[in-house]
Protein backbone atom coordinates (compact mmCIF):
# COMPACT_ATOMS: atom_id res chain seq x y z
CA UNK A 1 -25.00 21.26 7.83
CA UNK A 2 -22.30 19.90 9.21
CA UNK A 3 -21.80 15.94 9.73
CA UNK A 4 -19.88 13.08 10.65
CA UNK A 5 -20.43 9.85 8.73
CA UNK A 6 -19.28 6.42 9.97
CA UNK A 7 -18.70 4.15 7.00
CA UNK A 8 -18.84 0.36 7.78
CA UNK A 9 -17.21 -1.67 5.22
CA UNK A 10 -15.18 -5.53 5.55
CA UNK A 11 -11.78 -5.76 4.92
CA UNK A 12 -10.13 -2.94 3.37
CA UNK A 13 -9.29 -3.80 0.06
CA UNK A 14 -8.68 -2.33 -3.00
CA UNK A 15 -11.81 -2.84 -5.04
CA UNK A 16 -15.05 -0.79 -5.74
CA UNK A 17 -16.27 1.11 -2.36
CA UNK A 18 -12.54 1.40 -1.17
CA UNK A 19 -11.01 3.08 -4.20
CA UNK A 20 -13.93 5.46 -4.42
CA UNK A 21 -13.54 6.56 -1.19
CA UNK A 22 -9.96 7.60 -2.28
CA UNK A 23 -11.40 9.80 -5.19
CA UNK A 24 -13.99 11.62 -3.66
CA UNK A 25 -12.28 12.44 -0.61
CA UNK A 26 -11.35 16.07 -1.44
CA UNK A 27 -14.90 17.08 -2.04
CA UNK A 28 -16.17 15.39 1.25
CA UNK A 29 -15.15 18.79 2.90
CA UNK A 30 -16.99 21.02 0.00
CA UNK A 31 -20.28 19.76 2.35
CA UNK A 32 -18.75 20.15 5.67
CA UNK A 33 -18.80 16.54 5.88
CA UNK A 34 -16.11 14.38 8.41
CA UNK A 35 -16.13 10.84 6.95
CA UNK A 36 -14.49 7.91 9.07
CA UNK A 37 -14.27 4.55 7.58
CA UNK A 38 -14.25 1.32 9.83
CA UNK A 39 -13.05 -2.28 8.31
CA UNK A 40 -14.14 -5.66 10.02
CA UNK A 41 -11.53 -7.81 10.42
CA UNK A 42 -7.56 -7.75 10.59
CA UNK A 43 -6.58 -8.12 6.59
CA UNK A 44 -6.54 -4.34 5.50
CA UNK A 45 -3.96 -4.36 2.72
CA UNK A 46 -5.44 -0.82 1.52
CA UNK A 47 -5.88 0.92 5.24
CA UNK A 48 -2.85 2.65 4.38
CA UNK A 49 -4.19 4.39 1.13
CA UNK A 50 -7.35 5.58 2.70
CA UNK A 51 -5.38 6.84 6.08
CA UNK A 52 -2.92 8.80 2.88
CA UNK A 53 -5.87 10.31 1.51
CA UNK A 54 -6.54 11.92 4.85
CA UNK A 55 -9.70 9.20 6.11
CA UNK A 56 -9.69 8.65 10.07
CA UNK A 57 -9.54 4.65 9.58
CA UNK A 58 -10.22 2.22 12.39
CA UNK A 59 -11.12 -1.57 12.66
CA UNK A 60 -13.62 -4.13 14.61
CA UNK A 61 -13.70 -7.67 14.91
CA UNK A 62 -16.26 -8.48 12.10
CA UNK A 63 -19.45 -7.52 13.82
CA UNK A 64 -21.33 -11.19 12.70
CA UNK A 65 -19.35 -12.07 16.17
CA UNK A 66 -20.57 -11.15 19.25
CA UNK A 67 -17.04 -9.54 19.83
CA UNK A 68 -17.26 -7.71 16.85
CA UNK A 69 -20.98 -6.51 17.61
CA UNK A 70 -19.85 -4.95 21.49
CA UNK A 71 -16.86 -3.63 19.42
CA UNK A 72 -19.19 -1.68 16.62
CA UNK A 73 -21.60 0.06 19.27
CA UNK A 74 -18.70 1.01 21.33
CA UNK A 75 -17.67 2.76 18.45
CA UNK A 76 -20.87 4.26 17.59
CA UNK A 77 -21.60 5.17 21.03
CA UNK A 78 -17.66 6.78 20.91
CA UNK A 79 -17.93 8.46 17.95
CA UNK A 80 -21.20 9.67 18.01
CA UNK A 81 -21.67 9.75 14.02
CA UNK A 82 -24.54 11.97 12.25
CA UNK A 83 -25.52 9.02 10.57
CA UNK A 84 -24.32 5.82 9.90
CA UNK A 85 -24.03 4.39 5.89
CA UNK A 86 -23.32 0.59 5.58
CA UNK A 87 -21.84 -0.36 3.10
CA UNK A 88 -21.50 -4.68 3.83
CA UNK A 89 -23.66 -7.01 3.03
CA UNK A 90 -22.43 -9.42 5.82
CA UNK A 91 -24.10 -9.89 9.15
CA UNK A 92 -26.41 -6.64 7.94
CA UNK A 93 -28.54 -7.19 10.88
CA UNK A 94 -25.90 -6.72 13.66
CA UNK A 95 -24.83 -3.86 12.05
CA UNK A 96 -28.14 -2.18 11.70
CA UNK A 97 -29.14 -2.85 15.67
CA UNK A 98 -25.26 -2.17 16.81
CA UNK A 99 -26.06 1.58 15.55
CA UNK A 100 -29.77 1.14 16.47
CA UNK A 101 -29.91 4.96 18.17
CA UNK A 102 -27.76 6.57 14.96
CA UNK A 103 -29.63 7.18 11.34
CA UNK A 104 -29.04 4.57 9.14
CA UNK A 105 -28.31 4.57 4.85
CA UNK A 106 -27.39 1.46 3.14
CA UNK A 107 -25.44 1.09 -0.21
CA UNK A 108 -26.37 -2.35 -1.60
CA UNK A 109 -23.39 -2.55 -3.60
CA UNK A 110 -23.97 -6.06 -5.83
CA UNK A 111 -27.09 -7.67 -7.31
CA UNK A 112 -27.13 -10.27 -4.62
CA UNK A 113 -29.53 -13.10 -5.20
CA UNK A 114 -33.43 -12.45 -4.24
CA UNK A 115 -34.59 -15.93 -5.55
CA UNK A 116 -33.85 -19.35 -4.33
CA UNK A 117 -32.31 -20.97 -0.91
CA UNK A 118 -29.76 -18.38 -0.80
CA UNK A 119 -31.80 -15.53 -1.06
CA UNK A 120 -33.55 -16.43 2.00
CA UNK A 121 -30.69 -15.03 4.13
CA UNK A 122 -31.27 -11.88 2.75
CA UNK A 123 -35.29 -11.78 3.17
CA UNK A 124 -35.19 -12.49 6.41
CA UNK A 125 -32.21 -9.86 7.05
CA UNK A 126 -34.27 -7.45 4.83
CA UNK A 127 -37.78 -8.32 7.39
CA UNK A 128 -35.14 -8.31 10.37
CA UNK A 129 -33.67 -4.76 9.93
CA UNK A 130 -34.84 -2.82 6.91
CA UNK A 131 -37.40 -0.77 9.18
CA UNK A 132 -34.41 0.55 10.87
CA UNK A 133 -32.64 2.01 8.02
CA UNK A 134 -33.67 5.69 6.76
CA UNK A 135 -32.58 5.35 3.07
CA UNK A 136 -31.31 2.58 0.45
CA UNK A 137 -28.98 3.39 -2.19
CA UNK A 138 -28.36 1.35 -5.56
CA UNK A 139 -25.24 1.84 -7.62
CA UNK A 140 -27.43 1.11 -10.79
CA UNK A 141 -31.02 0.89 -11.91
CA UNK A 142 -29.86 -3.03 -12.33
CA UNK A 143 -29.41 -3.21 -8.62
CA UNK A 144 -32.22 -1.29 -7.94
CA UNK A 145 -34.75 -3.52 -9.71
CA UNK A 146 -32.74 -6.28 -8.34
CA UNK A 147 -33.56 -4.96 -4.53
CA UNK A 148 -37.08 -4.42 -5.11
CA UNK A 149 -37.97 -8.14 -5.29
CA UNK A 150 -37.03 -7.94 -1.88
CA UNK A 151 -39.13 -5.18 -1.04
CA UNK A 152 -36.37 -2.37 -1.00
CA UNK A 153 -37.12 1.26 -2.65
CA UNK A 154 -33.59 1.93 -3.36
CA UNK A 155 -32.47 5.47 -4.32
CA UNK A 156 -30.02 5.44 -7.23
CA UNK A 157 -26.91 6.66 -7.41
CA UNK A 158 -24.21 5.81 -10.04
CA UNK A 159 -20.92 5.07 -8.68
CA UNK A 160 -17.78 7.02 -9.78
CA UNK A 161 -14.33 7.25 -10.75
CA UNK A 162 -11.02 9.49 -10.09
CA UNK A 163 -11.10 12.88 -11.47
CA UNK A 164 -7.69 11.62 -13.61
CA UNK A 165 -10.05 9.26 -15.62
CA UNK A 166 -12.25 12.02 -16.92
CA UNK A 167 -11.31 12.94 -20.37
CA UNK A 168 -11.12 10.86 -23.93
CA UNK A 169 -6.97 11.40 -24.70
CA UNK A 170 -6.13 11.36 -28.72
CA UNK A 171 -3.90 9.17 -30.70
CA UNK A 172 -4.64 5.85 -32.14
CA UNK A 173 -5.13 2.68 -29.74
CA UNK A 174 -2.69 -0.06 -29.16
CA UNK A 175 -3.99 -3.09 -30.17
CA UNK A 176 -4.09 -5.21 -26.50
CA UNK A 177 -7.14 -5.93 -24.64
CA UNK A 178 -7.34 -4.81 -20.36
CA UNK A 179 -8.79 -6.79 -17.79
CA UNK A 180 -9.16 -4.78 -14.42
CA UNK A 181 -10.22 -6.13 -10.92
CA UNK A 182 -9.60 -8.53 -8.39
CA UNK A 183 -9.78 -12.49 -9.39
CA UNK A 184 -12.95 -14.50 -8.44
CA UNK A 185 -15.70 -16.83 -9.51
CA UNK A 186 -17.89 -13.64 -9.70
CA UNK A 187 -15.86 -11.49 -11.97
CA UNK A 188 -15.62 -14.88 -14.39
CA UNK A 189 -12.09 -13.64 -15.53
CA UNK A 190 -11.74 -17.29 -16.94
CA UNK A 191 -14.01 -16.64 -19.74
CA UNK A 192 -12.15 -13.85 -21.28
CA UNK A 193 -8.85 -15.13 -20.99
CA UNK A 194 -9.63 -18.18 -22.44
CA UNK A 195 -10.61 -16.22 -25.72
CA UNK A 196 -7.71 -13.94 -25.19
CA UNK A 197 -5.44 -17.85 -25.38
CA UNK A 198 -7.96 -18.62 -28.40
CA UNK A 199 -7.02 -15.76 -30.62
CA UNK A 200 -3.47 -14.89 -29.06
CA UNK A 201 -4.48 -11.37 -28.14
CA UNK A 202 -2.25 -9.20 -26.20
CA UNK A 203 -3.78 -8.34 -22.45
CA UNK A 204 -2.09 -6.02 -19.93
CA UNK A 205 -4.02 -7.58 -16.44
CA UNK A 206 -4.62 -5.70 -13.60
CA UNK A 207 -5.49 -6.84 -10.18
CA UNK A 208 -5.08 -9.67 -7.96
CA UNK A 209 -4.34 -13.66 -8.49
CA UNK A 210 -5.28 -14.22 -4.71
CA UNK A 211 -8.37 -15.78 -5.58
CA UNK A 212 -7.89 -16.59 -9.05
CA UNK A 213 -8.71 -20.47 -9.86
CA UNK A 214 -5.49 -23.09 -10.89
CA UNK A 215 -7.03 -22.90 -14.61
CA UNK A 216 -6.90 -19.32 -15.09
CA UNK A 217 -3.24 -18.70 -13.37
CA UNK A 218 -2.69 -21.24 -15.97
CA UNK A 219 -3.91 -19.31 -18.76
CA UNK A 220 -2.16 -16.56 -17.18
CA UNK A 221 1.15 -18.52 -17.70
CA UNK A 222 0.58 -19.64 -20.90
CA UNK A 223 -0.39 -15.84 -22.13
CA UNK A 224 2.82 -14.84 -20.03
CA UNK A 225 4.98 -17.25 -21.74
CA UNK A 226 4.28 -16.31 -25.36
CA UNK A 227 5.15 -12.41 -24.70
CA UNK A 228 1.24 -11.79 -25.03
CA UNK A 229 1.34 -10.68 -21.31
CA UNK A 230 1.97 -6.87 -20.84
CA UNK A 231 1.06 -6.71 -17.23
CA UNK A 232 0.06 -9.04 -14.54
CA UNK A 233 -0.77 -8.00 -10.89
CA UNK A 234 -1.82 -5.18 -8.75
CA UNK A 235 -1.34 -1.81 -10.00
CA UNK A 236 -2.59 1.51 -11.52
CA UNK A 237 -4.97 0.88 -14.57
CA UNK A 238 -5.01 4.56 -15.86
CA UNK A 239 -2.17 3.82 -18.28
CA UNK A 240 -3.64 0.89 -19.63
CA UNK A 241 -6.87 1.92 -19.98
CA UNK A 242 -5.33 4.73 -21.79
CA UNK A 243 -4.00 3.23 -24.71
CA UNK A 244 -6.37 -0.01 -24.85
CA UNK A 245 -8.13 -1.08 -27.48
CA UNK A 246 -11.28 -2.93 -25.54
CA UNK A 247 -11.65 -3.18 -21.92
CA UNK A 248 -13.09 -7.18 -21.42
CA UNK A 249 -15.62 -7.06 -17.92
CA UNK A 250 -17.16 -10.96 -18.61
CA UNK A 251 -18.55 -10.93 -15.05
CA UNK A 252 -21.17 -13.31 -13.71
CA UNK A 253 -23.11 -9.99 -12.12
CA UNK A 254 -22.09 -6.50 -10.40
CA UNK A 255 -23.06 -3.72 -9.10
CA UNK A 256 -21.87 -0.98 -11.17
CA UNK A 257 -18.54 -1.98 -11.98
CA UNK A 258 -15.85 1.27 -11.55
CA UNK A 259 -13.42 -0.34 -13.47
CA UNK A 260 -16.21 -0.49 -16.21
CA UNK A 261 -16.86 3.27 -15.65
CA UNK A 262 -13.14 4.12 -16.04
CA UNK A 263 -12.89 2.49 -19.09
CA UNK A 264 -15.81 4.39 -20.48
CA UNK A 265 -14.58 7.65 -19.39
CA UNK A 266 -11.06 7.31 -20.98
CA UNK A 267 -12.97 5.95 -24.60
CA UNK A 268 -11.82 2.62 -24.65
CA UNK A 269 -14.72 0.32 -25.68
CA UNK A 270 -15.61 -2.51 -23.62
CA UNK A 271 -17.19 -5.74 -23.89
CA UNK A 272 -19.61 -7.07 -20.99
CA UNK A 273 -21.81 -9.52 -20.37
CA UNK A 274 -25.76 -9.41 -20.54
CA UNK A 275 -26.08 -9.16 -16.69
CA UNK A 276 -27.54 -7.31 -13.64
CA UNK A 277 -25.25 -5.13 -13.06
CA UNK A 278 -23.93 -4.68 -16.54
CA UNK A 279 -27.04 -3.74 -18.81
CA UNK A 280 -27.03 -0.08 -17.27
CA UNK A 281 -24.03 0.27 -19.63
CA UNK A 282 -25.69 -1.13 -23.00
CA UNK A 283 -26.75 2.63 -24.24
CA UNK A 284 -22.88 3.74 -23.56
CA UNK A 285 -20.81 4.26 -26.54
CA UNK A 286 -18.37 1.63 -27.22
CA UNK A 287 -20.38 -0.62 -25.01
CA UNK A 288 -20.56 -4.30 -26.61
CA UNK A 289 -23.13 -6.75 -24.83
CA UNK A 290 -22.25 -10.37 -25.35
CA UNK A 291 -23.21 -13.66 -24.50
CA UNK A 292 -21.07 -15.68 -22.21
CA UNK A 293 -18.94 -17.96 -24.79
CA UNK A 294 -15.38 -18.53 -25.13
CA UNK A 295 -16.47 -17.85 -29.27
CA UNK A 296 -18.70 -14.52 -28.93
CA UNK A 297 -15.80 -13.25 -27.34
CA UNK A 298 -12.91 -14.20 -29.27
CA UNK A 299 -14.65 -12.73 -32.36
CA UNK A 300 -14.99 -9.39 -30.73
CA UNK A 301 -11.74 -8.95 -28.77
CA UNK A 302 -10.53 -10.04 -32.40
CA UNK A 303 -12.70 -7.01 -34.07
CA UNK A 304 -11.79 -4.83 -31.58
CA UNK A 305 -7.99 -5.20 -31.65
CA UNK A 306 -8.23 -5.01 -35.62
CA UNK A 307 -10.36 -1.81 -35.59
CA UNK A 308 -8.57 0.24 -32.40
CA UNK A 309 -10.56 3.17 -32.12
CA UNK A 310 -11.86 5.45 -29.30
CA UNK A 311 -15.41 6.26 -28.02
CA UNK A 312 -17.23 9.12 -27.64
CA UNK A 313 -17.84 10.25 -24.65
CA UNK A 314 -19.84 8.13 -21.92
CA UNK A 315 -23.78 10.06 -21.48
CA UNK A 316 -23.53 9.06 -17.46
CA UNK A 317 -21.35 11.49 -15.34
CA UNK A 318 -19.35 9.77 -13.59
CA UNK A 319 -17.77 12.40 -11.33
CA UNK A 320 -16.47 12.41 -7.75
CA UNK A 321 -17.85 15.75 -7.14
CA UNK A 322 -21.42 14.53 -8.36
CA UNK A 323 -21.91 11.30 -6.54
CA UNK A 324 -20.60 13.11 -3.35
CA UNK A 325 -23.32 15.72 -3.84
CA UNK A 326 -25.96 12.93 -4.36
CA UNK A 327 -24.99 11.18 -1.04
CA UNK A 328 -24.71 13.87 1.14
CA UNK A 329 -28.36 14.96 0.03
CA UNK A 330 -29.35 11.34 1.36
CA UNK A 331 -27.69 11.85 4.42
CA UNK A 332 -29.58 15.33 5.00
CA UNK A 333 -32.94 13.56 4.12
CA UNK A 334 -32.02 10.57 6.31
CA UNK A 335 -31.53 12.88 9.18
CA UNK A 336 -34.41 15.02 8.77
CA UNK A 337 -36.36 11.65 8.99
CA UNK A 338 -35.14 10.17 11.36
CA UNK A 339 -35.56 13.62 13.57
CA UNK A 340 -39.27 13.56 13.22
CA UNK A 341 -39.46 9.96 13.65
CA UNK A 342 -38.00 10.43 17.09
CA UNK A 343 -39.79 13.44 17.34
């Protein structure tokens, strides 16, 4: 059947949601789906890569602003969408009753917190709007059991990576650790570059300092300044995935971290935390679950480096093609739902 699907995201950025928007967008017509994607706000340094990849791309004033709210139903009530899949966490409630008349699918994209003061946000969001929406979706089973404190029955699907990631290359490893993603107090970068300082370990890094903390743009420098640095900022990680020994992910939690898949799908073996998020990963090959110290992880980025070897193959698919497939049957479901409901 065909379908058009708005997609409500925050700023357009290059990290999880964004970039796998960009790989799956040549199967989106395999389903005679039309995707648009909408950003809140006006920083949208990767609009230009999802317009490229042939999205129709617009923006709102973020819709926790009255502004921003009259802004997202004109849009719905312009566009007209099939359905409607949300993909922010922020002001979830506006953005459920601004697209009140449309079927709704959420993608709860983090294991957000469901105990303590700041999970009451989020229960009485969840209370607030949850009726309204025809389908959850998880990224993991971590996220999954992570929603259903909350009362959510979320339907799992397993994010995914470019169809350039798929296969294990030969050769032997260079012995340098990766660290991909975007700096912040979530993805707890600190932690493995402080063991990458400890044990003067080679690491080509990958994403953004905009966020990164004074200690670990020091760290950076200090890495930088001994020639240990192979690559610091923005940029493709294919390469250096490629030819890593050991991918380091020390976040605090996720929600099924892409770069994580990536580095799984090329063979290089990782090392994560024990985490929500992360523990969907402990039966991968190559997978290494650690505790959170500076000394657990200098030993194995050490081991690692010494040994340089490849994985086997990940078990998970981690397709394009196959997590497009699995959405578009929620949408069909979602629709069919919400038909009879109104019916």
């Amino acid at each position: 059947m065909a379908m058009t699907v708005l997609h409500l995201l925050g700023p357009l950025r290059p990290s999880g949601m964004e970039r796998m928007l960009i790989s799956s967008a040549p199967y989106w017509d395999d389903h005679d789906v039309t995707p648009i994607v909408v950003g809140q706000g006006a920083d949208h340094p990767f609009r230009a890569e999802l317009e490229g990849a042939g999205y129709d791309v617009r923006h709102i004033v973020p819709v926790r602003s009255r502004a921003g709210l009259q802004e997202w139903r004109a849009l719905v009530t312009e566009i007209n969408p099939s359905i409607v899949h949300i993909h922010t966490e922020q002001a979830f409630v506006s953005a459920v009753w601004g697209a009140r008349h449309v079927p709704q699918v959420r993608t709860v994209h983090n294991a957000f917190p469901v105990r303590g003061t700041s999970s009451w946000s989020r229960r009485i969001q969840a209370r607030l709007a949850d009726g309204r929406v025809n389908a959850f979706i998880a990224p993991s089973q971590d996220v999954a059991a992570n929603e259903a404190v909350v009362g959510r029955s979320c339907e799992v699907i397993l994010n995914w990576v470019d169809d350039r990631f798929q296969g294990i290359g030969e050769g032997p490893r260079e012995p340098y650790a990766v660290i991909v993603g975007n700096a912040s107090p979530i993805k707890r970068h600190l932690l493995a570059l402080e063991a990458l300082v400890a044990t003067a370990s080679p690491v080509a890094y990958v994403g953004s300092e905009a966020n990164a903390s004074p200690h670990e743009k020091a760290l950076l420098d200090e890495l930088e300044s001994k020639g240990l640095l192979l690559h610091r900022g923005v940029g493709d990680p294919e390469q250096w995935l490629r030819r890593a020994s050991v991918f380091l992910m020390p976040s605090v939690h996720e929600g099924m971290g892409v770069a994580l898949a990536e580095a799984l799908s090329v063979g290089t073996p990782a090392l994560v935390c024990d985490v929500p998020g992360l523990r969907w990963s402990q039966s991968e090959p190559g997978v290494t679950v650690l505790e959170p110290t500076v000394k657990a992880w200098a030993a194995a980025i050490k081991r690692a480096l010494r040994d340089a070897y490849s994985s086997a193959s990940p078990e998970h698919d981690f397709s394009a093609s196959r997590g497009v497939h699995a959405y578009v049957q929620v949408y069909v479901r979602a629709i069919a739902a919400s038909t009879r409901a109104d019916g």
